[in-house]
PDB file of N, CA and C in Angstrom:
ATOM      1  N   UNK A   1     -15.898  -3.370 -10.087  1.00  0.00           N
ATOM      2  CA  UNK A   1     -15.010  -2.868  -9.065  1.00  0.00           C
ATOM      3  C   UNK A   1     -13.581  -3.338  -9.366  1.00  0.00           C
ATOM      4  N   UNK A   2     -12.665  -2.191  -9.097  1.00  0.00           N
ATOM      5  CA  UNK A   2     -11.171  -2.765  -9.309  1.00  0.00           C
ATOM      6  C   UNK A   2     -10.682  -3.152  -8.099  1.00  0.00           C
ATOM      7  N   UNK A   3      -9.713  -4.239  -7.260  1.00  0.00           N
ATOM      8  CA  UNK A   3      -8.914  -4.819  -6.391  1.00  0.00           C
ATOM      9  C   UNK A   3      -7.554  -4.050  -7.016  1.00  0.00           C
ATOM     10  N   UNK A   4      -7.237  -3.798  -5.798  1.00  0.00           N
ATOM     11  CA  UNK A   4      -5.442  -3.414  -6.329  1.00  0.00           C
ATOM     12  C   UNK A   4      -4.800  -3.466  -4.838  1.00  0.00           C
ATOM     13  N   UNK A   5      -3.727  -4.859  -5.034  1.00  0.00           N
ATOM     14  CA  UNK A   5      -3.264  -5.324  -3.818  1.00  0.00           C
ATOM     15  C   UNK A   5      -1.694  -5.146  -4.057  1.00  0.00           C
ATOM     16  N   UNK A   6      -1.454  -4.577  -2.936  1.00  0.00           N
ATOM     17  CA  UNK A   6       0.219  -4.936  -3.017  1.00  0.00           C
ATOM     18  C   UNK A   6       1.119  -5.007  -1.840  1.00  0.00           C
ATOM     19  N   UNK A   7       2.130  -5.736  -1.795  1.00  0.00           N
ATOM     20  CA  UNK A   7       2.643  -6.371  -0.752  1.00  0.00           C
ATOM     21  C   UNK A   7       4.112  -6.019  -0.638  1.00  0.00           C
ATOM     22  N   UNK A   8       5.052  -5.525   0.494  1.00  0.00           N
ATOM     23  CA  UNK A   8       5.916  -4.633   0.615  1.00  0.00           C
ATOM     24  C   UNK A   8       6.879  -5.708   1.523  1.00  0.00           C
ATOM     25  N   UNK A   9       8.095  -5.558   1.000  1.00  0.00           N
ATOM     26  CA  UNK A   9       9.078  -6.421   1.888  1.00  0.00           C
ATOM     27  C   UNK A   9       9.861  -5.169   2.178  1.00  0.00           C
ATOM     28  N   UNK A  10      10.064  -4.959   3.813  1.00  0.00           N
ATOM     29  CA  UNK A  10      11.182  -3.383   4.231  1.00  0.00           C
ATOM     30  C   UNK A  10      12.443  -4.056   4.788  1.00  0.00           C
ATOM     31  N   UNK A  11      13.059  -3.106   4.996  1.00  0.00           N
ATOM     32  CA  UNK A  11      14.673  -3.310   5.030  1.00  0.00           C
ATOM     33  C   UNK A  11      14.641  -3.428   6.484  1.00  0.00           C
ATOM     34  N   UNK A  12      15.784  -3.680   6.733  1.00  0.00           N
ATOM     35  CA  UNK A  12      15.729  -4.950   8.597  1.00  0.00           C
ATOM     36  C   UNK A  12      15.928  -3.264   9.304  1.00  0.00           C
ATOM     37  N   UNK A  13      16.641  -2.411   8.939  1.00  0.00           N
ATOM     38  CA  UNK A  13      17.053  -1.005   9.755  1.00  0.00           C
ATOM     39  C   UNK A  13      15.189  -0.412  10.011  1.00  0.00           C
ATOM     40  N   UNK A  14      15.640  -0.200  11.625  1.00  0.00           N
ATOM     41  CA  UNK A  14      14.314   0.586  12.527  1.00  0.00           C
ATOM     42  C   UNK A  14      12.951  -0.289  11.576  1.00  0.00           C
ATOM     43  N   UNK A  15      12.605  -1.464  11.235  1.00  0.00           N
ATOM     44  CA  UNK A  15      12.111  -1.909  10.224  1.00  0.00           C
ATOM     45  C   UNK A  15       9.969  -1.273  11.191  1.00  0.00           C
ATOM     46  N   UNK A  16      10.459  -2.260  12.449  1.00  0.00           N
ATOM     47  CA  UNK A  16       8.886  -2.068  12.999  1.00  0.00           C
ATOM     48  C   UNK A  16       8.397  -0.168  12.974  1.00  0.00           C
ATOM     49  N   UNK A  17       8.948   0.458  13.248  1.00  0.00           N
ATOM     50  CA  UNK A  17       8.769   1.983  13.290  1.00  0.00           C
ATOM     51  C   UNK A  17       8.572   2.256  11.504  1.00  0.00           C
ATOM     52  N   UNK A  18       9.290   1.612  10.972  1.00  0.00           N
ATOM     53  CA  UNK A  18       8.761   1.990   9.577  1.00  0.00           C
ATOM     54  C   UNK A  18       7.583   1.488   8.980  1.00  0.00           C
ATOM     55  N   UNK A  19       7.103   0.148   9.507  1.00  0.00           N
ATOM     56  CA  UNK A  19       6.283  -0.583   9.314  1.00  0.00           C
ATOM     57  C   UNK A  19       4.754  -0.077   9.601  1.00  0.00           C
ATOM     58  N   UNK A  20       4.554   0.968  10.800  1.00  0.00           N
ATOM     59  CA  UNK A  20       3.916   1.477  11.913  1.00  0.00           C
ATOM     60  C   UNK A  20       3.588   2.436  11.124  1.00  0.00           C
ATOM     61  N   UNK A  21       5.104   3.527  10.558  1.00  0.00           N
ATOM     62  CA  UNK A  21       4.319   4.559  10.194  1.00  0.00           C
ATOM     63  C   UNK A  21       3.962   4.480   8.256  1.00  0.00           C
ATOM     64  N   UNK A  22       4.321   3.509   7.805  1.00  0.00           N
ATOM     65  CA  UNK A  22       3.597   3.843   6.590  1.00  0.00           C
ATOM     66  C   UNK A  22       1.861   3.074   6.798  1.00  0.00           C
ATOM     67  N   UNK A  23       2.185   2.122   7.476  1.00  0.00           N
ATOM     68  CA  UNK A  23       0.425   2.038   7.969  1.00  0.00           C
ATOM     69  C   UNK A  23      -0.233   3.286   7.922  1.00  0.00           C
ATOM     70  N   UNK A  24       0.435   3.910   9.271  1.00  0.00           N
ATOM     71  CA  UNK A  24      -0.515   5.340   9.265  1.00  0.00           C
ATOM     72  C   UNK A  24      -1.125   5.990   7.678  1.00  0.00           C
ATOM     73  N   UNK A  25      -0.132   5.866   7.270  1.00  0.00           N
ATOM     74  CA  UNK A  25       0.351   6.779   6.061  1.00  0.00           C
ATOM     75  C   UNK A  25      -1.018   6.106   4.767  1.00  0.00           C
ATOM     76  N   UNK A  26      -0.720   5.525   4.785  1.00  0.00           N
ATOM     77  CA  UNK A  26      -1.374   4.583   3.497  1.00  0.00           C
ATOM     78  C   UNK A  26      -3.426   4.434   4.577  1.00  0.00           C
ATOM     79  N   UNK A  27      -3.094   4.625   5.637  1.00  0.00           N
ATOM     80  CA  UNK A  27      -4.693   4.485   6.343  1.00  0.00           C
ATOM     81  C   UNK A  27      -5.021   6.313   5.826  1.00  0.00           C
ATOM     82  N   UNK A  28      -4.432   7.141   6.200  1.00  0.00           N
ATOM     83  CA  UNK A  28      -4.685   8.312   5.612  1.00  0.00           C
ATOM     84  C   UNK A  28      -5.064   8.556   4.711  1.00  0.00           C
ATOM     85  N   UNK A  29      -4.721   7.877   3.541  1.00  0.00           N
ATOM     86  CA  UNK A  29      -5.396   8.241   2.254  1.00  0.00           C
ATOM     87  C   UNK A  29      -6.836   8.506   1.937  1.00  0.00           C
ATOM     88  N   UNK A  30      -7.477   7.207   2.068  1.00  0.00           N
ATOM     89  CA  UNK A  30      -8.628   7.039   2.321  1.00  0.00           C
ATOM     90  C   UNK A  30      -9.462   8.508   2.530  1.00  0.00           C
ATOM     91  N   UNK A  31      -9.008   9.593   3.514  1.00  0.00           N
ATOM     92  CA  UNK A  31      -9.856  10.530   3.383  1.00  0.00           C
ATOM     93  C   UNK A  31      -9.303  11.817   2.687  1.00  0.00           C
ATOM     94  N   UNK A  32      -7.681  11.352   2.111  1.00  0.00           N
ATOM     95  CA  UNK A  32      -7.612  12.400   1.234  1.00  0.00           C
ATOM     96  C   UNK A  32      -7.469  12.182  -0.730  1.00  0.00           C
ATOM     97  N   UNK A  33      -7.887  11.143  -0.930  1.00  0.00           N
ATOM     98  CA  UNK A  33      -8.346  10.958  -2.334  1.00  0.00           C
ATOM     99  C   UNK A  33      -9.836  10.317  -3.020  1.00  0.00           C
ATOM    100  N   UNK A  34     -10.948  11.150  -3.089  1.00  0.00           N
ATOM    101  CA  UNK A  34     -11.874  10.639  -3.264  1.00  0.00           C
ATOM    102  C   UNK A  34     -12.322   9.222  -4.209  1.00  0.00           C
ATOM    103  N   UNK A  35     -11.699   8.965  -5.227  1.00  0.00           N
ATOM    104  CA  UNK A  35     -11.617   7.792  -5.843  1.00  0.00           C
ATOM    105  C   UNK A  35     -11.086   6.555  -5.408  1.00  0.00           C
ATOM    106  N   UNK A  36     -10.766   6.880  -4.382  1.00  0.00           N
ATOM    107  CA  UNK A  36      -9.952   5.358  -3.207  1.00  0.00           C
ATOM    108  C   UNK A  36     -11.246   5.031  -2.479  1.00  0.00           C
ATOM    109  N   UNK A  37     -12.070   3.778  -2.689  1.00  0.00           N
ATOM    110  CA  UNK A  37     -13.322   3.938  -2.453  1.00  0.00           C
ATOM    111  C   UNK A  37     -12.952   3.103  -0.676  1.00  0.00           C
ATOM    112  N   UNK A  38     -11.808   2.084  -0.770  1.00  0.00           N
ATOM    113  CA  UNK A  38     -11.880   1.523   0.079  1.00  0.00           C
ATOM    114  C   UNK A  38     -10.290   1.211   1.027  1.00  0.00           C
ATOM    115  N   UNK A  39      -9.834   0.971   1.394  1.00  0.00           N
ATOM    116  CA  UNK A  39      -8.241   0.425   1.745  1.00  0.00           C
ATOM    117  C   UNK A  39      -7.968  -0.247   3.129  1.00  0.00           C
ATOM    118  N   UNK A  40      -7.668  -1.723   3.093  1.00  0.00           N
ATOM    119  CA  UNK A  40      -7.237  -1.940   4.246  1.00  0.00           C
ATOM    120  C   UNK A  40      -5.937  -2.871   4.235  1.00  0.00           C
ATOM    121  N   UNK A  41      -5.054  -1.746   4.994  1.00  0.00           N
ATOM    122  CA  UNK A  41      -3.716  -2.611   5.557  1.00  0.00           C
ATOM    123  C   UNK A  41      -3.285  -3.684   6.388  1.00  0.00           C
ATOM    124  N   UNK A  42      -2.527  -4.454   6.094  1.00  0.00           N
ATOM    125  CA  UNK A  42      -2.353  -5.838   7.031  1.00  0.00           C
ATOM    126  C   UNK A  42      -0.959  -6.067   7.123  1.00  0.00           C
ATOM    127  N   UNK A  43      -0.374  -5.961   8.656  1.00  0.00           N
ATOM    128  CA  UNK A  43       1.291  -6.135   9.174  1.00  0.00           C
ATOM    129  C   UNK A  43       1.367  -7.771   9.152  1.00  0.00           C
ATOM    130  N   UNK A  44       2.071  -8.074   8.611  1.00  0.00           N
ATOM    131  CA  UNK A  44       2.302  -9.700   8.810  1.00  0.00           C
ATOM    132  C   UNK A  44       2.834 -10.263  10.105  1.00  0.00           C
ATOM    133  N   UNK A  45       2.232 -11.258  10.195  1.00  0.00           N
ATOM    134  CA  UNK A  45       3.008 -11.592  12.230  1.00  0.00           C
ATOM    135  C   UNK A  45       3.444 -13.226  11.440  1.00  0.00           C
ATOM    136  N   UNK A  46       3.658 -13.514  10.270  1.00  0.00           N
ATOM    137  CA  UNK A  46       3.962 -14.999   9.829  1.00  0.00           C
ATOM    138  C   UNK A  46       5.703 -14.875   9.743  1.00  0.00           C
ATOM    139  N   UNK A  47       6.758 -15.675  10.574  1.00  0.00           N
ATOM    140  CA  UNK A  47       7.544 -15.907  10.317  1.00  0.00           C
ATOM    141  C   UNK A  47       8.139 -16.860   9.472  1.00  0.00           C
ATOM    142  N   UNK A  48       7.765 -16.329   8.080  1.00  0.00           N
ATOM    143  CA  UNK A  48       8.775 -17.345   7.036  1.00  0.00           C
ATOM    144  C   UNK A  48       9.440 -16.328   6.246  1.00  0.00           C
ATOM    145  N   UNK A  49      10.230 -16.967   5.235  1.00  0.00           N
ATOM    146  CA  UNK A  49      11.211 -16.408   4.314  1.00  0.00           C
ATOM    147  C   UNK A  49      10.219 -16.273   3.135  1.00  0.00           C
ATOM    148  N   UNK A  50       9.219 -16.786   3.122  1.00  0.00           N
ATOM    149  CA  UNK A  50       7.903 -16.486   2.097  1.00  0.00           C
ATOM    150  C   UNK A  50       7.282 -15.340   2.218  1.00  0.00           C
ATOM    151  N   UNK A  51       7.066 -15.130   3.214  1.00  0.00           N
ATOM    152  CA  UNK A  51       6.173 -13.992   3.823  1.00  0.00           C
ATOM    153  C   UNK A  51       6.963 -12.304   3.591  1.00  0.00           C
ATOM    154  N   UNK A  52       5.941 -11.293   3.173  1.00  0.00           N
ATOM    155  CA  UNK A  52       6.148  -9.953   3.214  1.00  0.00           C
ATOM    156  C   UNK A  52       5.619  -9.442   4.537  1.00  0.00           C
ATOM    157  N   UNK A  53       6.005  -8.170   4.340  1.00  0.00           N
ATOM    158  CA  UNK A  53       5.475  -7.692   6.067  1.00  0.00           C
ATOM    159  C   UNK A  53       4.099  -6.656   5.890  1.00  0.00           C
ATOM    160  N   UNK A  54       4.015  -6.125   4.942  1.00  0.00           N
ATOM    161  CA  UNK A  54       2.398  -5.569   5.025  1.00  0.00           C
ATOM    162  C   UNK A  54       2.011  -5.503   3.496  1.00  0.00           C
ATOM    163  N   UNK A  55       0.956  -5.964   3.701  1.00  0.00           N
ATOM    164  CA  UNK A  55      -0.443  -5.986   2.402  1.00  0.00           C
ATOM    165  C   UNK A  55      -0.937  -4.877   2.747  1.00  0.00           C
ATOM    166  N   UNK A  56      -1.463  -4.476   1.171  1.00  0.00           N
ATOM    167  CA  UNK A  56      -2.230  -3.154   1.126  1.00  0.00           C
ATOM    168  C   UNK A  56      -3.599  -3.991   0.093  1.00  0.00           C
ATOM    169  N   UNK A  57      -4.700  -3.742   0.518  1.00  0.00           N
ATOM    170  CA  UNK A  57      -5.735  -3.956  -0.140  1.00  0.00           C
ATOM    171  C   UNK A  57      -6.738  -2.992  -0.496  1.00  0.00           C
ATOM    172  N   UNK A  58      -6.746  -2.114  -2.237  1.00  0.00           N
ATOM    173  CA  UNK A  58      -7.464  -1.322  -1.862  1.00  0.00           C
ATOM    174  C   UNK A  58      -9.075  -1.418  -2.876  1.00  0.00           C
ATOM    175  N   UNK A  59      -9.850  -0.620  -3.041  1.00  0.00           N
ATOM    176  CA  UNK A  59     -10.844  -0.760  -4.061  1.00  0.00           C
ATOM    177  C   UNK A  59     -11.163   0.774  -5.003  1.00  0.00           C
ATOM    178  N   UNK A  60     -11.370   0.121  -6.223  1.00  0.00           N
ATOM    179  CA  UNK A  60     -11.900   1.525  -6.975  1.00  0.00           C
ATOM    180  C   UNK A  60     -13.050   1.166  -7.960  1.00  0.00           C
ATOM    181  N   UNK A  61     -13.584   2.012  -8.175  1.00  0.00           N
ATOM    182  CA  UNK A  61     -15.381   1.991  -9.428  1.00  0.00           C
ATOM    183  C   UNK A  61     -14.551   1.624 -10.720  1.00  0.00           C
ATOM    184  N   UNK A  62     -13.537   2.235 -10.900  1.00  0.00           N
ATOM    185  CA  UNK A  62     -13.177   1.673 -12.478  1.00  0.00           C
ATOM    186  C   UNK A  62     -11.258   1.800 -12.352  1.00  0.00           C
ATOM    187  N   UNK A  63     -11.395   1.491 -13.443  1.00  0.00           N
ATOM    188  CA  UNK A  63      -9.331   1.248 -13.913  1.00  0.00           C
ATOM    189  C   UNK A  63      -9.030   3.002 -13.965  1.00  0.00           C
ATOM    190  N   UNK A  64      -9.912   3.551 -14.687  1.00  0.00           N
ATOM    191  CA  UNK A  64      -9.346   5.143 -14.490  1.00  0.00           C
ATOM    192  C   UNK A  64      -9.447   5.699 -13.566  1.00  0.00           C
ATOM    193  N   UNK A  65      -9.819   5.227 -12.414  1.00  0.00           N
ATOM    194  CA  UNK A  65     -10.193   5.455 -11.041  1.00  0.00           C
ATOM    195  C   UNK A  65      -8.601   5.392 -10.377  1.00  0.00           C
ATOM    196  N   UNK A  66      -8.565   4.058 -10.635  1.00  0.00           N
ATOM    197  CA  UNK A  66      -6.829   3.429 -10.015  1.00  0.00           C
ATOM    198  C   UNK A  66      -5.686   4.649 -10.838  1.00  0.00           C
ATOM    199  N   UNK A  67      -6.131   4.729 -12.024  1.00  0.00           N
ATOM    200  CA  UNK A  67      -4.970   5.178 -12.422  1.00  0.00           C
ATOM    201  C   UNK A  67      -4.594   7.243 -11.894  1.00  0.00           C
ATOM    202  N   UNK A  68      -6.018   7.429 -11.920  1.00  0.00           N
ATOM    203  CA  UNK A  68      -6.263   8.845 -11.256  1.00  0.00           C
ATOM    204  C   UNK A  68      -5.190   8.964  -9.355  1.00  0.00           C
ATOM    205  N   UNK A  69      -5.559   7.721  -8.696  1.00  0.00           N
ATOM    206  CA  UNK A  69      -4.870   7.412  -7.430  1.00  0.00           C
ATOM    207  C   UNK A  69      -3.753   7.410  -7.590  1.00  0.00           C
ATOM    208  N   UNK A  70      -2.831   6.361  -8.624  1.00  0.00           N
ATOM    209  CA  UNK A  70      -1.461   6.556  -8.772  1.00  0.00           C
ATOM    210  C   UNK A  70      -1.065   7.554  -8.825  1.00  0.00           C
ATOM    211  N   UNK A  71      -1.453   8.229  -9.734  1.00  0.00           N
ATOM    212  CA  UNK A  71      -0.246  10.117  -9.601  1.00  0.00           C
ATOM    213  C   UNK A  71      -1.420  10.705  -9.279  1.00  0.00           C
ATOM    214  N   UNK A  72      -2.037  10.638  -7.919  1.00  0.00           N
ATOM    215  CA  UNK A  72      -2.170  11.676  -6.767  1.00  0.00           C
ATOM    216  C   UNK A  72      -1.409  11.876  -6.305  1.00  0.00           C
ATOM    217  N   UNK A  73      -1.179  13.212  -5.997  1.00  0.00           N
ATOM    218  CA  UNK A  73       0.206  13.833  -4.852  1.00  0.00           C
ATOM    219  C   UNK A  73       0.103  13.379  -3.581  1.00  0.00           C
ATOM    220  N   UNK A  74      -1.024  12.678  -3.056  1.00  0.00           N
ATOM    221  CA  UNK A  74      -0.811  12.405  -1.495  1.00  0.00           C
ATOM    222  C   UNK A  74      -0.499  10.742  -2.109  1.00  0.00           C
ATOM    223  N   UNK A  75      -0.854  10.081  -2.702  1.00  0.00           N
ATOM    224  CA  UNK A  75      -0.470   9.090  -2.840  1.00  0.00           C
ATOM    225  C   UNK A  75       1.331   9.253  -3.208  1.00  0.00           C
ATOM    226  N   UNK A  76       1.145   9.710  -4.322  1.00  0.00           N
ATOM    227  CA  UNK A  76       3.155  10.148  -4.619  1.00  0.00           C
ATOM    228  C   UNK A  76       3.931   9.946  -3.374  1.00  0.00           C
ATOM    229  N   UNK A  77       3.019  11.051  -1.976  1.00  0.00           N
ATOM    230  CA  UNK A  77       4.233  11.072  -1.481  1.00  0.00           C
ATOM    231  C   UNK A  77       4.791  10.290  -0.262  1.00  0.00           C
ATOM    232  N   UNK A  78       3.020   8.925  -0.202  1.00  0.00           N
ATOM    233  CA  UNK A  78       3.547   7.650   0.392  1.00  0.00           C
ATOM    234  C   UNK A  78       4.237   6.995  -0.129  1.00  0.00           C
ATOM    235  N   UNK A  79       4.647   6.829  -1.547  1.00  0.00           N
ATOM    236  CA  UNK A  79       5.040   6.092  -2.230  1.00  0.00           C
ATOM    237  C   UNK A  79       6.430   6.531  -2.243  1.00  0.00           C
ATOM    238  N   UNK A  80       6.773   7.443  -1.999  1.00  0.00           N
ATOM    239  CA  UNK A  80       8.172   8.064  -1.841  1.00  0.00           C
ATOM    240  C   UNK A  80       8.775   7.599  -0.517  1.00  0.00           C
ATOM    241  N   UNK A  81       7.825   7.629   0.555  1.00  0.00           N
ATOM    242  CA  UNK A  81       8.254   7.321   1.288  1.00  0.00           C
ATOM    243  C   UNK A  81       8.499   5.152   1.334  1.00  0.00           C
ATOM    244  N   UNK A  82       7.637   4.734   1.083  1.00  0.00           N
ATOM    245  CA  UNK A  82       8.040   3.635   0.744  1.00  0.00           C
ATOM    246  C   UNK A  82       8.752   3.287   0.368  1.00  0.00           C
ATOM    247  N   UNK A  83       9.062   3.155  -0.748  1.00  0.00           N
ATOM    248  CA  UNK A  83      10.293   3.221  -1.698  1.00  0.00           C
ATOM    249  C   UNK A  83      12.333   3.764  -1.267  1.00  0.00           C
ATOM    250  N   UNK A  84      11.645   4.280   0.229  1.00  0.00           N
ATOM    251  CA  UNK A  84      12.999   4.732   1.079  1.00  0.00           C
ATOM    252  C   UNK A  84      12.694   3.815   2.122  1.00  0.00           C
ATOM    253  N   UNK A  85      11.724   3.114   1.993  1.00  0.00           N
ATOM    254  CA  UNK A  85      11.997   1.806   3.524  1.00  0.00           C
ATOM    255  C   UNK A  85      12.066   0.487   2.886  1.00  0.00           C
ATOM    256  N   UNK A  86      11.476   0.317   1.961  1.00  0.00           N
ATOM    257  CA  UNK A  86      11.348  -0.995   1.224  1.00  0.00           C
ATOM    258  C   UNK A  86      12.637  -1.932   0.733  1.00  0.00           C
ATOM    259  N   UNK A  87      12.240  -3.191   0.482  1.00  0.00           N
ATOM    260  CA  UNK A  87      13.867  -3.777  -0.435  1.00  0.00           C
ATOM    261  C   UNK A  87      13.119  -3.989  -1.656  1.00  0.00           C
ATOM    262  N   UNK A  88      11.767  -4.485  -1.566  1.00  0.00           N
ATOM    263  CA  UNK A  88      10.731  -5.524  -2.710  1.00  0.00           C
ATOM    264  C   UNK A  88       9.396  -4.865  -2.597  1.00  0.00           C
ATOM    265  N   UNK A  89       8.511  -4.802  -4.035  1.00  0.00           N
ATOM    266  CA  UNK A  89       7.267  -5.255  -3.857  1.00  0.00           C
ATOM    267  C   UNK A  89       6.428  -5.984  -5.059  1.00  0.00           C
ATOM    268  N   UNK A  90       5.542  -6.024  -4.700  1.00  0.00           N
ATOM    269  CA  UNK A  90       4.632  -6.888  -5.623  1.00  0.00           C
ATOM    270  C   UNK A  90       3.681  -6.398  -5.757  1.00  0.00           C
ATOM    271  N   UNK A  91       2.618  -6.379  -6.925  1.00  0.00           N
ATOM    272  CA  UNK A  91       1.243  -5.949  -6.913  1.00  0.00           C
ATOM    273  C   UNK A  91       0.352  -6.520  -7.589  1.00  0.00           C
ATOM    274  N   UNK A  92      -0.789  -6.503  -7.408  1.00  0.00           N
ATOM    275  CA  UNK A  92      -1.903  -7.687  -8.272  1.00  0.00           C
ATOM    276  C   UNK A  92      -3.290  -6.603  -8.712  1.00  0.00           C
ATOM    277  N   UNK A  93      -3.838  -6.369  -9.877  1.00  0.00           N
ATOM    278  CA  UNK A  93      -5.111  -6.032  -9.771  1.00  0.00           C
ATOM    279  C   UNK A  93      -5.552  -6.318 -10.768  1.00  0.00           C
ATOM    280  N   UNK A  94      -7.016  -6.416 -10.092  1.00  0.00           N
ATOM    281  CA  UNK A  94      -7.691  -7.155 -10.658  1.00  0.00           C
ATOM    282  C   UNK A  94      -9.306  -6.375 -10.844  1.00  0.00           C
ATOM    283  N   UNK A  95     -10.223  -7.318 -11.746  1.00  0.00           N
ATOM    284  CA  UNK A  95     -11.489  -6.962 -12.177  1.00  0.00           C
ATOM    285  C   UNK A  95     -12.460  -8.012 -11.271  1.00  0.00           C
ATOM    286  N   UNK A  96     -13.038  -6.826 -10.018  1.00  0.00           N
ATOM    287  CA  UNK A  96     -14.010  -7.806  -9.154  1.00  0.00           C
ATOM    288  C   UNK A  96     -14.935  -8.280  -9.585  1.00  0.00           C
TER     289      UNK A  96
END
């Protein structure tokens, strides 16, 4: 199984409404890309200068699995939208 985690720091403008709706956004997937076997999002409530504001945790059967998800068009076009709220991110994956 593949892990593929990544963690999003957004920009201080309307930040919670953006926060809210790429949740939605990224919970959606799930039933529109069959190779996304699993995904769960997490809003951070930790106030430090360490801390990002939402984790994405998702799962796939293999690496060509993940890579099939990346350039999906419904994925693309959360990622577009991210990428217009965001300042930072980070990502980790791994072999479960």
């Amino acid at each position: 199984m593949i892990v593929h985690i990544v963690m999003f720091k957004f920009k201080e403008e309307n930040k919670k409404e953006n926060i809210a709706k790429v949740e939605v956004e990224l919970n959606a997937l799930v039933e529109k890309i069959d190779v996304l076997k699993s995904m769960e999002v997490g809003v951070n409530f930790t106030d430090s200068e360490r801390a990002f504001d939402l984790c994405l945790y998702s799962t796939f059967e293999t690496q060509e699995d993940l890579k099939t998800y990346a350039v999906h068009p419904e994925h693309l076009k959360v990622v577009e939208l991210i990428k217009s709220v965001t300042l930072e991110s980070k990502v980790v994956d791994y072999i479960k």
